[in-house]
N, C-alpha and C. Protein backbone atom coordinates (compact mmCIF):
# COMPACT_ATOMS: atom_id res chain seq x y z
N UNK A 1 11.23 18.73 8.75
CA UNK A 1 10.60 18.01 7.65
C UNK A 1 9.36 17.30 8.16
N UNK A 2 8.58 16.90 7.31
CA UNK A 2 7.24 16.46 7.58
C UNK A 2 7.83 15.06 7.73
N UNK A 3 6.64 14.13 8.34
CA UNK A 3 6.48 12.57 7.84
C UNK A 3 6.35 11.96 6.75
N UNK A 4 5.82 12.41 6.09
CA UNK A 4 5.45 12.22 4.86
C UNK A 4 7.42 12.35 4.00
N UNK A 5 7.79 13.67 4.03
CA UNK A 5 9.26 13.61 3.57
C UNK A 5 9.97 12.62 4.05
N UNK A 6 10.03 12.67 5.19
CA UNK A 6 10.78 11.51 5.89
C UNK A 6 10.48 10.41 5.41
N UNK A 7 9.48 9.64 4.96
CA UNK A 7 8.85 8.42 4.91
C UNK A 7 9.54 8.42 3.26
N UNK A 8 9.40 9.36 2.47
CA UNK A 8 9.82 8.97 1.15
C UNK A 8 11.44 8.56 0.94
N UNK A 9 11.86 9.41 1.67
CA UNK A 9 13.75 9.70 1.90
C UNK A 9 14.15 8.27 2.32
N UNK A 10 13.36 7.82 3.58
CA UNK A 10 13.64 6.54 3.79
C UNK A 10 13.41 5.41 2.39
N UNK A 11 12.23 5.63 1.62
CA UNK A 11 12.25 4.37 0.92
C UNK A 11 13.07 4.63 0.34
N UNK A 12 13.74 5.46 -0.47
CA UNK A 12 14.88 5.39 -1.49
C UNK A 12 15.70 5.26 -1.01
N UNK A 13 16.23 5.61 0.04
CA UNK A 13 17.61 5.50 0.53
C UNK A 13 17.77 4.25 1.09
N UNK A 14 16.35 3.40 0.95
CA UNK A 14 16.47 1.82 1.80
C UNK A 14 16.74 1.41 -0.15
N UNK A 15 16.07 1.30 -0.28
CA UNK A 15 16.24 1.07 -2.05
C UNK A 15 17.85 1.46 -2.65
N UNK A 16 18.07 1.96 -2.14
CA UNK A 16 19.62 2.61 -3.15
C UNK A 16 20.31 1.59 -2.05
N UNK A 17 20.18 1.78 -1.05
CA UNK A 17 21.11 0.89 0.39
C UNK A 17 21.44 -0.64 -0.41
N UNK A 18 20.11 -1.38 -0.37
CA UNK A 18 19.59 -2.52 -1.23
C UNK A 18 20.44 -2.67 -2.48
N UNK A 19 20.49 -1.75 -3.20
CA UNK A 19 21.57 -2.05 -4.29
C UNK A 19 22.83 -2.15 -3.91
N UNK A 20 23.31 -1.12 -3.65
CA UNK A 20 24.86 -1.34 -2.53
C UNK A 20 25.20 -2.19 -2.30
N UNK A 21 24.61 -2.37 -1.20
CA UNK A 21 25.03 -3.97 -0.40
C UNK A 21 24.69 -5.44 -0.91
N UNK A 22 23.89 -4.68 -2.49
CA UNK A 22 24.60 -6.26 -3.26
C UNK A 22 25.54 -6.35 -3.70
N UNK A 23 26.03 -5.43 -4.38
CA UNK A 23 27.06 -5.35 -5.11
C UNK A 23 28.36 -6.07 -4.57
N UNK A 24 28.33 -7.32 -5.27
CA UNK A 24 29.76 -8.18 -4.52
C UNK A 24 30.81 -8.15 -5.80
N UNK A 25 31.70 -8.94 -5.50
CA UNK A 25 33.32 -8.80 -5.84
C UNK A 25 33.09 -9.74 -7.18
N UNK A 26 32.26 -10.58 -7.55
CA UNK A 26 31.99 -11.32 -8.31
C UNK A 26 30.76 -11.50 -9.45
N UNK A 27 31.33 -10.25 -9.71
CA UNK A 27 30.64 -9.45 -11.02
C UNK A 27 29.05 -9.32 -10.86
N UNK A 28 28.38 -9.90 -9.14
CA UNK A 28 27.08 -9.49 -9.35
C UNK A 28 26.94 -8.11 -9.33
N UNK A 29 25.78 -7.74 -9.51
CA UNK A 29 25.35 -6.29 -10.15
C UNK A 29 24.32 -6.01 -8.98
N UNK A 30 23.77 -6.83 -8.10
CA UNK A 30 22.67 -6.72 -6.77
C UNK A 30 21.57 -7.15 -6.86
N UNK A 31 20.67 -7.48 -5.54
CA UNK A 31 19.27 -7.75 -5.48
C UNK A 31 18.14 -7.18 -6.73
N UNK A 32 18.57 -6.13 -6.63
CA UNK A 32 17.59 -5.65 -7.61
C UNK A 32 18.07 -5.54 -9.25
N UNK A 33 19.15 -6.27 -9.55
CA UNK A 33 19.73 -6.32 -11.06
C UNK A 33 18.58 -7.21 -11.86
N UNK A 34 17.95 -6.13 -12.45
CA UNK A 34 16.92 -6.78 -13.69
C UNK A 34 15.37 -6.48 -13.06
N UNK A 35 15.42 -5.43 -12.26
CA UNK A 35 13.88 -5.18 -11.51
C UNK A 35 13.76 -3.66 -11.79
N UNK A 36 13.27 -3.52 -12.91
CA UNK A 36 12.67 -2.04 -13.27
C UNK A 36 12.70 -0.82 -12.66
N UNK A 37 11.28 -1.33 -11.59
CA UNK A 37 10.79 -0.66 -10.58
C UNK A 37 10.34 -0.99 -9.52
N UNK A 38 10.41 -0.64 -8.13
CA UNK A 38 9.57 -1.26 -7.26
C UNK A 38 8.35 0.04 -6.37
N UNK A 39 7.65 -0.83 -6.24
CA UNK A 39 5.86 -0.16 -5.77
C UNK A 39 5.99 -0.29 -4.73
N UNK A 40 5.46 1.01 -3.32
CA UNK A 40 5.44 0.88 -2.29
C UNK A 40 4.40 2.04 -1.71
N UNK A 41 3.88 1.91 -0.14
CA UNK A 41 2.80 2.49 0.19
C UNK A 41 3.23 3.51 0.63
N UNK A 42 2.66 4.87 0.43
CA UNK A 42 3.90 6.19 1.48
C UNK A 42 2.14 6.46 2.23
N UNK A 43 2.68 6.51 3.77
CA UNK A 43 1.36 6.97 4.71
C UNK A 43 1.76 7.55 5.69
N UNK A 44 1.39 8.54 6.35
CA UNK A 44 1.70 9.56 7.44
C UNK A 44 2.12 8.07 8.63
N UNK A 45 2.78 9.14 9.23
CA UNK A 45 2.48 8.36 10.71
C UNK A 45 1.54 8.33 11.21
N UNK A 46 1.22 7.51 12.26
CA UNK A 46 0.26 7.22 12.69
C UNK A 46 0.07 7.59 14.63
N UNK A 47 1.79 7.44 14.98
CA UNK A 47 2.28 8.00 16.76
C UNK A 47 3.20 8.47 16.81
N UNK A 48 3.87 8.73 17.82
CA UNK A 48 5.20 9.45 17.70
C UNK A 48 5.85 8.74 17.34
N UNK A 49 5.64 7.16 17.40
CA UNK A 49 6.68 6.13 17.34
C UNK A 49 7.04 5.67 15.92
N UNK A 50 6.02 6.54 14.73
CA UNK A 50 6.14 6.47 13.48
C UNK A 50 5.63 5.03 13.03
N UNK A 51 4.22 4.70 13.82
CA UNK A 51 3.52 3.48 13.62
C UNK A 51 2.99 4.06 12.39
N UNK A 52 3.12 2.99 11.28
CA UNK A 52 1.60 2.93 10.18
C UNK A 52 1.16 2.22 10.54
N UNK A 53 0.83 1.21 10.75
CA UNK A 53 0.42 -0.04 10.74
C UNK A 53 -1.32 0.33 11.70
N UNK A 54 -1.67 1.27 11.83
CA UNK A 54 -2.77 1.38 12.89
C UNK A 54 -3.94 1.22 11.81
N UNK A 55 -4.94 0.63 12.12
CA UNK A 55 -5.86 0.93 10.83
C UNK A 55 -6.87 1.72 11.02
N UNK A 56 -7.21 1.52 12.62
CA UNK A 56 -8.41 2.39 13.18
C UNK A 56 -8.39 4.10 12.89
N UNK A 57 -7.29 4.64 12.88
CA UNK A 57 -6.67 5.54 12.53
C UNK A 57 -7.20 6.46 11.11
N UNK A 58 -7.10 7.24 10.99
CA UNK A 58 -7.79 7.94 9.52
C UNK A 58 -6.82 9.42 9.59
N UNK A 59 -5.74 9.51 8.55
CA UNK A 59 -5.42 10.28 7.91
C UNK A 59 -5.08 10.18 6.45
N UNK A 60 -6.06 11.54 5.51
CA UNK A 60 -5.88 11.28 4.42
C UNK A 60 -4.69 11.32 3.89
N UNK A 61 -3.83 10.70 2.93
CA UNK A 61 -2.77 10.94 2.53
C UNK A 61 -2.10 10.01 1.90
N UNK A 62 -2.63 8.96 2.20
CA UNK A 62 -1.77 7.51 1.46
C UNK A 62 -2.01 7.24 -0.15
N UNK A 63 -0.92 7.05 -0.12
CA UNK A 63 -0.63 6.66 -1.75
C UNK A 63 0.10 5.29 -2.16
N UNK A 64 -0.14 4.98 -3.03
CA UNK A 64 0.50 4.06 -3.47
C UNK A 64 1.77 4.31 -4.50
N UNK A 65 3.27 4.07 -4.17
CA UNK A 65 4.02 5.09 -4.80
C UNK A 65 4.98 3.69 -5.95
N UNK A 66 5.51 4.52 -7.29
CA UNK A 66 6.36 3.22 -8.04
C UNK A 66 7.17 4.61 -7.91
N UNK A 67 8.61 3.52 -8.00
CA UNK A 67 10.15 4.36 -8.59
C UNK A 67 11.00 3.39 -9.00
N UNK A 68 10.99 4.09 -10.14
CA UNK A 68 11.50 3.58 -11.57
C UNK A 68 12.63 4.76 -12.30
N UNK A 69 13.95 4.04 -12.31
CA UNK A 69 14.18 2.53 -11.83
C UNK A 69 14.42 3.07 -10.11
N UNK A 70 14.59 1.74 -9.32
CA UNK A 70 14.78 1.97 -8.02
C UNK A 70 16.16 2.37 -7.52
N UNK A 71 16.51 3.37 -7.70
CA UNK A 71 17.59 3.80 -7.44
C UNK A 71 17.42 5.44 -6.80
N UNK A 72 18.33 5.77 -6.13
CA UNK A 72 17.99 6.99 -5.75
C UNK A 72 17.59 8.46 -6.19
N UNK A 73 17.89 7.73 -7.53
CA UNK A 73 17.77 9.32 -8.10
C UNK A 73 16.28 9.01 -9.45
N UNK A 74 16.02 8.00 -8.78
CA UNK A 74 14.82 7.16 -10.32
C UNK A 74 13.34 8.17 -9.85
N UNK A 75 12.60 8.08 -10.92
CA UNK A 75 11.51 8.90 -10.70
C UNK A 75 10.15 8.03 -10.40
N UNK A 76 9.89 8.91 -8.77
CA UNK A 76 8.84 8.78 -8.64
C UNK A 76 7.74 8.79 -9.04
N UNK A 77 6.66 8.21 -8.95
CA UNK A 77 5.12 8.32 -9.69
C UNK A 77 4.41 7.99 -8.83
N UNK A 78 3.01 8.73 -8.53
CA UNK A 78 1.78 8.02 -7.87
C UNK A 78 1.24 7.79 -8.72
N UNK A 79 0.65 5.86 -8.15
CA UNK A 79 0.26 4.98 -8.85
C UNK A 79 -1.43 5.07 -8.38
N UNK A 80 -1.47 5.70 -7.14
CA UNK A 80 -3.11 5.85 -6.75
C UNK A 80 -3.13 6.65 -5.28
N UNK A 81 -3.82 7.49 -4.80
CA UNK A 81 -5.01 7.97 -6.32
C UNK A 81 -4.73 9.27 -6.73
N UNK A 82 -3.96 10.08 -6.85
CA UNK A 82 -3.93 11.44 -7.43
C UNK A 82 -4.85 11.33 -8.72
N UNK A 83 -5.20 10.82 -9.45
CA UNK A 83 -6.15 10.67 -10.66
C UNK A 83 -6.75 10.29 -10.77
N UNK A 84 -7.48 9.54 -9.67
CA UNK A 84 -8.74 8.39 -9.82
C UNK A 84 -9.90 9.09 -9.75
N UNK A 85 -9.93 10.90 -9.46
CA UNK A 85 -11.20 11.02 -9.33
C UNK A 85 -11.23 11.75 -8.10
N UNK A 86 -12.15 13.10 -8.15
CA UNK A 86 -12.65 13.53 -6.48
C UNK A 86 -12.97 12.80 -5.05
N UNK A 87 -13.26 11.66 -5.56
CA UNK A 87 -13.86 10.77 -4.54
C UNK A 87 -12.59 10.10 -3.68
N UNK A 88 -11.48 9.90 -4.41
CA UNK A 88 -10.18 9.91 -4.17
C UNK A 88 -9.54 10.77 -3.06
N UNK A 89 -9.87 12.02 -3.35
CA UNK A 89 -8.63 12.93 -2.82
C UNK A 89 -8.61 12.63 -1.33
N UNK A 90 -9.44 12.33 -0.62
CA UNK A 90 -8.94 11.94 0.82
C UNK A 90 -9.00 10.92 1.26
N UNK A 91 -8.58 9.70 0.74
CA UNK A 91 -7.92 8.22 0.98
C UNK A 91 -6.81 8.47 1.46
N UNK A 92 -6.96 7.23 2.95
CA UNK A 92 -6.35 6.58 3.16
C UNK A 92 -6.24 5.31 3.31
N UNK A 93 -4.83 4.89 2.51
CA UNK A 93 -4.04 3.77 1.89
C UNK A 93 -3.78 2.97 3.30
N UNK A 94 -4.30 1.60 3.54
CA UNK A 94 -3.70 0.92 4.74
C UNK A 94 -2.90 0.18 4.57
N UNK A 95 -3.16 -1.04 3.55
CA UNK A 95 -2.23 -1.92 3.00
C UNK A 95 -2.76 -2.61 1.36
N UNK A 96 -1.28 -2.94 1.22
CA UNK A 96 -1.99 -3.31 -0.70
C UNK A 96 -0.97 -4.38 -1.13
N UNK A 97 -1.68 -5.11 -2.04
CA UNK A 97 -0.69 -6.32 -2.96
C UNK A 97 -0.96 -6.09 -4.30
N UNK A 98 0.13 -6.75 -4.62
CA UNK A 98 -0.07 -6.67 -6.40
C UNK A 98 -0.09 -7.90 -6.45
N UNK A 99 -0.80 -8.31 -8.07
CA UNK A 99 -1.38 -9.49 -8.60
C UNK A 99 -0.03 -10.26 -9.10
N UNK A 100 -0.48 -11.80 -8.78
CA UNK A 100 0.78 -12.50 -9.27
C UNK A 100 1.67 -11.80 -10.93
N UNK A 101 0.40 -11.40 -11.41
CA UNK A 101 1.01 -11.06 -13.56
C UNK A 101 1.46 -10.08 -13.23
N UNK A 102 1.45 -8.90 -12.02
CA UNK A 102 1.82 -7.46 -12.14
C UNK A 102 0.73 -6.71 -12.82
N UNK A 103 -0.56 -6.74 -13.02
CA UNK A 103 -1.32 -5.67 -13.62
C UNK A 103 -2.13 -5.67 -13.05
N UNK A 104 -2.66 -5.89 -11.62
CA UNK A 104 -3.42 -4.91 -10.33
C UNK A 104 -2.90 -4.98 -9.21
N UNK A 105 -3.53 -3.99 -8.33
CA UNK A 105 -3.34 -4.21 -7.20
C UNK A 105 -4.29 -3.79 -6.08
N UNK A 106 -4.29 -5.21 -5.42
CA UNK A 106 -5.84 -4.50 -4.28
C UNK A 106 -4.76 -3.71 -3.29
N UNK A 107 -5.89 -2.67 -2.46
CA UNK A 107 -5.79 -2.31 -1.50
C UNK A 107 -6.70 -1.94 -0.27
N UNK A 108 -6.48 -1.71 0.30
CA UNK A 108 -7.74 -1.47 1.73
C UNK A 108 -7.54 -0.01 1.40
N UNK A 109 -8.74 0.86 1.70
CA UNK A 109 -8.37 1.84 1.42
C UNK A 109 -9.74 3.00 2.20
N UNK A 110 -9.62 3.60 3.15
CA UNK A 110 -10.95 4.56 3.25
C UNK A 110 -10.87 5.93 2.98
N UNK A 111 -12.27 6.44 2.12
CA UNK A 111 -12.29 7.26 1.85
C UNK A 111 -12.64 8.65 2.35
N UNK A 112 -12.91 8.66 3.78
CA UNK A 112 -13.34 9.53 4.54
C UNK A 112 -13.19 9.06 5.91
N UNK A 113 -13.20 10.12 7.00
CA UNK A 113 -13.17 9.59 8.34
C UNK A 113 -14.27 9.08 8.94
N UNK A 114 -15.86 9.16 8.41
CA UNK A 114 -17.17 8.69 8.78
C UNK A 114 -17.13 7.20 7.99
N UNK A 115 -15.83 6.69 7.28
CA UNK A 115 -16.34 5.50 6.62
C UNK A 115 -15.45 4.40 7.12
N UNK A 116 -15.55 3.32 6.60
CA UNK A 116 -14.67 1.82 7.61
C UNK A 116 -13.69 1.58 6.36
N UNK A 117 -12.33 0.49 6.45
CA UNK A 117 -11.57 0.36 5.50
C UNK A 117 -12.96 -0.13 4.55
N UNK A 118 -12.77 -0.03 3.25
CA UNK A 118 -13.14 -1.15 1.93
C UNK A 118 -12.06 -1.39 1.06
N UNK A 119 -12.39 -2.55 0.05
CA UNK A 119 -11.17 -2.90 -0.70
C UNK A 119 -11.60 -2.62 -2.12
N UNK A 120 -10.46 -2.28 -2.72
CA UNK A 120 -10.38 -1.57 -4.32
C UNK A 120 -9.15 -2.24 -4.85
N UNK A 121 -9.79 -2.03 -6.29
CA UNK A 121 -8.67 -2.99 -7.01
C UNK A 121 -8.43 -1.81 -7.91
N UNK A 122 -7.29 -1.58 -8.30
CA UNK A 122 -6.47 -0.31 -9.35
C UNK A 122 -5.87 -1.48 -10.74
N UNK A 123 -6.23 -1.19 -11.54
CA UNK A 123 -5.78 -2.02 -12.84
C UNK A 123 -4.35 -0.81 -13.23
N UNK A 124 -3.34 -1.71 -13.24
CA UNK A 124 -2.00 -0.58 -13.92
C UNK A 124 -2.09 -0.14 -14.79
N UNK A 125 -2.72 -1.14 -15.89
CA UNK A 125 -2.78 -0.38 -17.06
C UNK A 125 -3.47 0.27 -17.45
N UNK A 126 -4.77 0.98 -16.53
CA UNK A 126 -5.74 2.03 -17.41
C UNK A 126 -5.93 2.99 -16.21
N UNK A 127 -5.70 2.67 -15.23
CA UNK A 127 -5.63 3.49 -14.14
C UNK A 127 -7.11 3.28 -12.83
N UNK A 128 -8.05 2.45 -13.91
CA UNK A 128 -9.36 2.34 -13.34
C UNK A 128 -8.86 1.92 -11.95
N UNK A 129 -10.26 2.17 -10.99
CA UNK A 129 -10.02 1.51 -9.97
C UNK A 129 -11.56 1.23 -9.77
N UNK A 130 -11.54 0.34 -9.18
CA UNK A 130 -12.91 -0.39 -8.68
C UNK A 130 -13.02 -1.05 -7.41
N UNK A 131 -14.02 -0.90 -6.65
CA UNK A 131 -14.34 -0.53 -4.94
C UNK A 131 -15.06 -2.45 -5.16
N UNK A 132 -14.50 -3.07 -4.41
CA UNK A 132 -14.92 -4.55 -4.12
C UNK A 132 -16.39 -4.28 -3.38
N UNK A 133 -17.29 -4.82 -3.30
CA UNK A 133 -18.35 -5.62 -2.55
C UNK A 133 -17.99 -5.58 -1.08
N UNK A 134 -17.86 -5.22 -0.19
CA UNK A 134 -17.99 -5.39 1.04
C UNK A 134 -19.20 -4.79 2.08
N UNK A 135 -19.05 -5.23 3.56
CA UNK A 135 -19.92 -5.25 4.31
C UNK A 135 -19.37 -3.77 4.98
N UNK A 136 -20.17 -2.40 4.54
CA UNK A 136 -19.95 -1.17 5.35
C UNK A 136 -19.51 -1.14 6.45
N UNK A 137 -20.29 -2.15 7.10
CA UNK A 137 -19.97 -1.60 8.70
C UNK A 137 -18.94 -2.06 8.82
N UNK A 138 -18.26 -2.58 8.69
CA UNK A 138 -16.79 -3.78 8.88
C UNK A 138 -15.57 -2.92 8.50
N UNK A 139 -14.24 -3.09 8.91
CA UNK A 139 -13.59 -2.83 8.52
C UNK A 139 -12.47 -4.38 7.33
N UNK A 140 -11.79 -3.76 6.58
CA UNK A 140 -11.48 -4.97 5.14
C UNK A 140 -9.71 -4.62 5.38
N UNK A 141 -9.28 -4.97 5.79
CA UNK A 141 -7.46 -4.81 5.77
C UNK A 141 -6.77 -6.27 5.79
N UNK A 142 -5.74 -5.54 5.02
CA UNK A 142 -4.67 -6.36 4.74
C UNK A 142 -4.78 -7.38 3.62
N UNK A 143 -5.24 -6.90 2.53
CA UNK A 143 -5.84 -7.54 1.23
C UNK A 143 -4.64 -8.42 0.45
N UNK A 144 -4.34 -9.41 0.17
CA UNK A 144 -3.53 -10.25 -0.48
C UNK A 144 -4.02 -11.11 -1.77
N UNK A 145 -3.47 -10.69 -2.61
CA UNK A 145 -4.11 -11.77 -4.03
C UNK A 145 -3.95 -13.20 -3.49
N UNK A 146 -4.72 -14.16 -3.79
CA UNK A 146 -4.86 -15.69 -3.79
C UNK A 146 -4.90 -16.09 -5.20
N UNK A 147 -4.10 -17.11 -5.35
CA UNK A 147 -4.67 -18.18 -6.63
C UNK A 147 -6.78 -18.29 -6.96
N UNK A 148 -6.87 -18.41 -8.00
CA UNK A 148 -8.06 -18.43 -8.48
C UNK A 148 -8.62 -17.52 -8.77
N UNK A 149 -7.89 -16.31 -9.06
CA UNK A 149 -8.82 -14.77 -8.79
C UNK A 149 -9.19 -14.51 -7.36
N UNK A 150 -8.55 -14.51 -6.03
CA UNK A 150 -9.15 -14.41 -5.19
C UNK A 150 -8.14 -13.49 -4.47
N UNK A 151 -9.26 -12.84 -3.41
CA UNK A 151 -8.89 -11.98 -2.57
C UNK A 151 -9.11 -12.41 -0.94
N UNK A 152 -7.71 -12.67 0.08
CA UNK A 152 -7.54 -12.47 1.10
C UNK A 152 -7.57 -11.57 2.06
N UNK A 153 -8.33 -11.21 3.05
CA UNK A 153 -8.44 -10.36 3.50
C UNK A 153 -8.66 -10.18 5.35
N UNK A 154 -8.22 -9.48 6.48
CA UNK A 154 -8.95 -9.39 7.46
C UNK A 154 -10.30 -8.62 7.94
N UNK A 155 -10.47 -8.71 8.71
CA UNK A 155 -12.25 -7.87 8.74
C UNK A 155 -12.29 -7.95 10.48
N UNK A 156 -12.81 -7.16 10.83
CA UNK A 156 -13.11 -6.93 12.45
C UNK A 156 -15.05 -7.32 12.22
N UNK A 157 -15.12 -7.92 11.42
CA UNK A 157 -16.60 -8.59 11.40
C UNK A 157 -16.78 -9.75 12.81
N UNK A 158 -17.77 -9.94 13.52
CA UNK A 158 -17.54 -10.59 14.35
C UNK A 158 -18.33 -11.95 13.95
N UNK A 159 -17.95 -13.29 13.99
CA UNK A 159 -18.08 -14.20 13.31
C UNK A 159 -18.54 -15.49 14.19
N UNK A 160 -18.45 -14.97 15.43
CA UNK A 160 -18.72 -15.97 16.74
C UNK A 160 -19.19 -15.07 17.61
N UNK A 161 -20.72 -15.16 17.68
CA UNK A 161 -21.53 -14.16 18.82
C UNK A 161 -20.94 -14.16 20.18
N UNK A 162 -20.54 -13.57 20.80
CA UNK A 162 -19.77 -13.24 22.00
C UNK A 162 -18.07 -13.49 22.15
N UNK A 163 -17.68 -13.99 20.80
CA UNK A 163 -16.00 -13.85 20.59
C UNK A 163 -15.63 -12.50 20.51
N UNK A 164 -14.74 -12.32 21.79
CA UNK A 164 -14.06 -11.16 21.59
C UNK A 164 -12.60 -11.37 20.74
N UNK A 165 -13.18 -9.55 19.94
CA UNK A 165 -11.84 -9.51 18.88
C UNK A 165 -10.79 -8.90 19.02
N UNK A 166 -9.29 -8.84 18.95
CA UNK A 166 -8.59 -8.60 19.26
C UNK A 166 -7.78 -7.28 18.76
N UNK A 167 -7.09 -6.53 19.04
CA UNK A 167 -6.93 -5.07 18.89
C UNK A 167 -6.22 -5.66 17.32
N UNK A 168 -6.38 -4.85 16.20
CA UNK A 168 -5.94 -4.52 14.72
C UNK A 168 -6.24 -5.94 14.74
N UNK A 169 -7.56 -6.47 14.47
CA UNK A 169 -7.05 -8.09 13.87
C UNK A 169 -8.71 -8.15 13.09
């Protein structure tokens, strides 16, 4: 089986696990009793050691995946980008949050191997997605919604002339 299979098999079967092992003697129903669906990132490996987490790294393939309901047998959907568009088809997905209301979600995301992460915001409900303002040369990971409309983010921008920066930071 590929990585990619593997990587999906695992989330559901961590997801179905998750229900299970709530299920107690006292009529709860589990962690996830009253949670639809849950959203998660599917991305190749990255080493043998089955790192994602690398960002320097560029393979196209990442998606942003919902399964609904979360159970093992609930149906999958890509949430981005199978439809966003040609410009899409070879993203890769590094890391992503959803908005406190549930109707976006940024992500770091590059679209080619000649380009650096940038950050995009996917609206759930229309499917749009829109590419944030950033500095090309830089890389933009690990994007987190903030209070105020705001976006958290890391950057390998160097911010102190002769501070050295530290590996993925």
């Amino acid at each position: 089986k590929s990585r990619l299979h593997i990587s999906r098999a695992l989330a559901i079967a961590t997801a179905a696990a998750a229900m299970t092992l709530g299920a107690g003697c006292n009529g709860d129903k589990g962690p996830l009793d009253g949670v639809d669906e849950i959203v998660f990132l599917q991305r190749e490996a990255r080493s043998s050691f089955g790192d994602i987490f690398q960002y320097t790294s560029y393979i196209p393939s990442g998606k942003i995946m919902k399964l609904s309901p979360p159970t093992a047998d609930g149906e999958l959907t890509v949430i981005c980008c199978d439809d966003q568009g040609p410009e899409y088809a070879n993203i890769d997905i590094m890391a992503y949050d959803i908005s406190f209301d549930a109707t976006e979600i940024v992500f770091s995301g590059k679209l080619s191997g000649g380009e650096r992460y940038g950050l995009f915001v996917i609206s759930l409900e229309t499917g749009e997605v829109e590419q944030l303002p950033t500095d090309p040369t830089r890389d933009h990971i690990y994007p987190i919604f903030m209070p105020g409309d705001k976006v958290m983010f890391m950057t390998n921008a160097v911010v102190e002339e002769g501070a050295p920066q530290h590996r993925d930071e």
